[in-house]
C-alpha atoms as a PDB file:
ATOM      1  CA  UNK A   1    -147.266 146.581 164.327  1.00  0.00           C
ATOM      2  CA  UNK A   2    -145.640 144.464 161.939  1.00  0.00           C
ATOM      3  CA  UNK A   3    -144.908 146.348 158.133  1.00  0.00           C
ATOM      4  CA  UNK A   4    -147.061 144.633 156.343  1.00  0.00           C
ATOM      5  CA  UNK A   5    -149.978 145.666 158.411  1.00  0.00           C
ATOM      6  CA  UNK A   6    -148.545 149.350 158.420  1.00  0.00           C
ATOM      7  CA  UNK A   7    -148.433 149.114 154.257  1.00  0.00           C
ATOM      8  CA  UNK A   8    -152.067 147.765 154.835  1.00  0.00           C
ATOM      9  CA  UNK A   9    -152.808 150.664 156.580  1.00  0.00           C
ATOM     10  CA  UNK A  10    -151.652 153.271 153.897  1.00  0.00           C
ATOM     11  CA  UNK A  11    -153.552 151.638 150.979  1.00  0.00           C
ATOM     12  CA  UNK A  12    -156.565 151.956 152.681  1.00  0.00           C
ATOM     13  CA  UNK A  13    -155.980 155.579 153.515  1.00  0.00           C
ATOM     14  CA  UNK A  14    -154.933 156.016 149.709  1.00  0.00           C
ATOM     15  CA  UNK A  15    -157.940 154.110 148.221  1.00  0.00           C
ATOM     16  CA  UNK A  16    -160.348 156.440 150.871  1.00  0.00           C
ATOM     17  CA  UNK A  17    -158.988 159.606 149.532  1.00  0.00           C
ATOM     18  CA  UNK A  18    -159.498 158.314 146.058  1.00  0.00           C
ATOM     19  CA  UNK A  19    -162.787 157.747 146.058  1.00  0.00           C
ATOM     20  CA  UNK A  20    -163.501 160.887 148.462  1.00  0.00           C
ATOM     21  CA  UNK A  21    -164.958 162.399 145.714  1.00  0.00           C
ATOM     22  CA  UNK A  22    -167.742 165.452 145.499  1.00  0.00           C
ATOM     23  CA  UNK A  23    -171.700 164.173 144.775  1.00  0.00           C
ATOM     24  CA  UNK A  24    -173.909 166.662 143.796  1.00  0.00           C
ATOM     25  CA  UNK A  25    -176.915 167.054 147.037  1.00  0.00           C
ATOM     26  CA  UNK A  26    -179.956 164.965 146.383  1.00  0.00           C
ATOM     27  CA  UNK A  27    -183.073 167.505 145.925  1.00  0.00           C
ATOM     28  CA  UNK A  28    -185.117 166.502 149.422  1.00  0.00           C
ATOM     29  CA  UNK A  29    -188.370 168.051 147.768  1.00  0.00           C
ATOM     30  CA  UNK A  30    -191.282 165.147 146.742  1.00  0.00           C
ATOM     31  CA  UNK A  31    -191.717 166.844 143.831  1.00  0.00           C
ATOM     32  CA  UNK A  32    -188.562 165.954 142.231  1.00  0.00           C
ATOM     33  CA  UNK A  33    -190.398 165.271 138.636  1.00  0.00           C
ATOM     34  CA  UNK A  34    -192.446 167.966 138.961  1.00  0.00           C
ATOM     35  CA  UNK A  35    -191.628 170.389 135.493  1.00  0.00           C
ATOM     36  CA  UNK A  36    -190.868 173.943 136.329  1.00  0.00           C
ATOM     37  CA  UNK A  37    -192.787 176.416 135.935  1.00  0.00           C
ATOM     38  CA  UNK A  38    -192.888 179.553 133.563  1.00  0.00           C
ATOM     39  CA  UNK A  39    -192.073 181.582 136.851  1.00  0.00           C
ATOM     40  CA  UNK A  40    -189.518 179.041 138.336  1.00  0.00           C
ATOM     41  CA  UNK A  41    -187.730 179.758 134.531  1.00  0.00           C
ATOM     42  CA  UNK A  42    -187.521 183.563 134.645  1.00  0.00           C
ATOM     43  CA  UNK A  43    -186.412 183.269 138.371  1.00  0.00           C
ATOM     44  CA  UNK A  44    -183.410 180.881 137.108  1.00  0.00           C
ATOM     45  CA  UNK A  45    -182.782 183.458 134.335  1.00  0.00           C
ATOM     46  CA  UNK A  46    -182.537 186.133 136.286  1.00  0.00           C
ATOM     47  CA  UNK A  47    -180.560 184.596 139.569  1.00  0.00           C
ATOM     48  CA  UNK A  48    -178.466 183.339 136.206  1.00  0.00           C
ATOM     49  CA  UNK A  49    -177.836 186.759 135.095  1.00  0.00           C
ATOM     50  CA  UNK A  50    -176.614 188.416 138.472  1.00  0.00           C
ATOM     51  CA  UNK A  51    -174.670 184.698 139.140  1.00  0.00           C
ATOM     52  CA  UNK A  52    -176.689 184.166 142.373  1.00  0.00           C
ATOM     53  CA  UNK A  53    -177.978 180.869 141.719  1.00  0.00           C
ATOM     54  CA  UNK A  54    -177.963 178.093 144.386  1.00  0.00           C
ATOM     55  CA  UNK A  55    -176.315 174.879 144.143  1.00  0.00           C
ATOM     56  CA  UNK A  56    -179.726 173.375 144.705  1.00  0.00           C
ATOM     57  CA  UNK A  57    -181.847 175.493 142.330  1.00  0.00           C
ATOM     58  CA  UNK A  58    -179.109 175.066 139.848  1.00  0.00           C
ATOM     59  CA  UNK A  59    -179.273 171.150 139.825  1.00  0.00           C
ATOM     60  CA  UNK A  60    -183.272 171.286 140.142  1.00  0.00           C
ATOM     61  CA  UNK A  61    -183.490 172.569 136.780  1.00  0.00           C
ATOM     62  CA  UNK A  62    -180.878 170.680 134.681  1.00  0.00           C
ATOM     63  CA  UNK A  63    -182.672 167.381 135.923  1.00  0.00           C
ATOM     64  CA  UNK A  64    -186.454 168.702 135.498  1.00  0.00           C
ATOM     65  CA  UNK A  65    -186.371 172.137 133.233  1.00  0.00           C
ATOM     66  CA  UNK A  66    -186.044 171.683 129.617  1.00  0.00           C
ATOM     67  CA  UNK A  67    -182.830 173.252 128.166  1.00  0.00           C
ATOM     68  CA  UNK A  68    -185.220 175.085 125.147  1.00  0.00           C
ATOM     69  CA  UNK A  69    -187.114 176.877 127.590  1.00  0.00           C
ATOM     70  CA  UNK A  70    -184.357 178.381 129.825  1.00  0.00           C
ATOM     71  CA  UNK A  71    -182.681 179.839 125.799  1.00  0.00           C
ATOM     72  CA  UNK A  72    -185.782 181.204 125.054  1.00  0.00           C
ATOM     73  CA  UNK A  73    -185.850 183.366 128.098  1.00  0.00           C
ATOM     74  CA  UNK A  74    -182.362 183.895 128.458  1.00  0.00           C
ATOM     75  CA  UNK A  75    -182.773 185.017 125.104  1.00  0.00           C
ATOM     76  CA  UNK A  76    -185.896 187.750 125.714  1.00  0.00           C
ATOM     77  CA  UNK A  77    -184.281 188.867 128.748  1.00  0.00           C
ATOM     78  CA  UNK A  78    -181.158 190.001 126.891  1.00  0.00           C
ATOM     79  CA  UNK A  79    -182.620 191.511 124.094  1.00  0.00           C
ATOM     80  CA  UNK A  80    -185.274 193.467 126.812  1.00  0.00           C
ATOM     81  CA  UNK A  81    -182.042 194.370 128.819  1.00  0.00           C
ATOM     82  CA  UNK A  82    -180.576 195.830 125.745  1.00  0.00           C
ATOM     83  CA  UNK A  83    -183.280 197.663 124.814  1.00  0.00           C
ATOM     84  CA  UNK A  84    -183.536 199.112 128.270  1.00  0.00           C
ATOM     85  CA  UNK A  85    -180.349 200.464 128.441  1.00  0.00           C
ATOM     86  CA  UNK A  86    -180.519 202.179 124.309  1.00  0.00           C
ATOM     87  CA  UNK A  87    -183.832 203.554 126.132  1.00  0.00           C
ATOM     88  CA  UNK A  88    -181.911 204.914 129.072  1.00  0.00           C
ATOM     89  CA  UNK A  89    -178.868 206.368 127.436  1.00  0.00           C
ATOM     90  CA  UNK A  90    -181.322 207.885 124.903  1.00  0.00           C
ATOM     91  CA  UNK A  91    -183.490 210.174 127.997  1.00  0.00           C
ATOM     92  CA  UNK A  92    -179.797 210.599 129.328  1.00  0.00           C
ATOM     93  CA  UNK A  93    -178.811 212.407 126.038  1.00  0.00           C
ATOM     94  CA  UNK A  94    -181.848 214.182 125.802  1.00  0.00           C
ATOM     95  CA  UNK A  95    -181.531 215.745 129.093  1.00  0.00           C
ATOM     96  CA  UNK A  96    -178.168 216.872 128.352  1.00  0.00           C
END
């Protein structure tokens, strides 16, 4: 091999590794347009809230949920959380 073939060589490999970068998985489902549903929402909310939420799932509804909807639960679900846990410290201190 002659150099200029080796130097060939390299800035291919160079220009591969470059462009080697991450793209998010295509959703396989038919239904990619499909809005989610009132249930699909509180499921994101809550797989939010624990931080189990799939790569997949995750991607599904930034492309086809509507950003007001997913506040507006994340929003009930805190303030029902909260209110679940004054109600729980309050039978605590009662039984005390």
């Amino acid at each position: 091999m002659d150099r200029q073939s080796i130097t060939t060589e390299s800035n291919a490999h160079l220009k591969d590794s470059r462009n080697n970068t991450k793209k998010p998985p295509k959703l396989d489902s038919p239904d990619q347009h499909k809005p989610v549903s009132f249930l699909g929402v509180l499921q994101s909310v809550f797989a939010a809230a624990f931080g189990v939420q799939s790569q997949k799932k995750r991607l599904q509804d930034f492309s086809q949920g509507k950003p007001f909807h997913y506040v507006l639960v994340g929003i009930l679900f805190t303030a029902v959380f909260i209110l679940v846990m004054v109600g729980l410290v309050q039978v605590a201190l009662k039984a005390f």
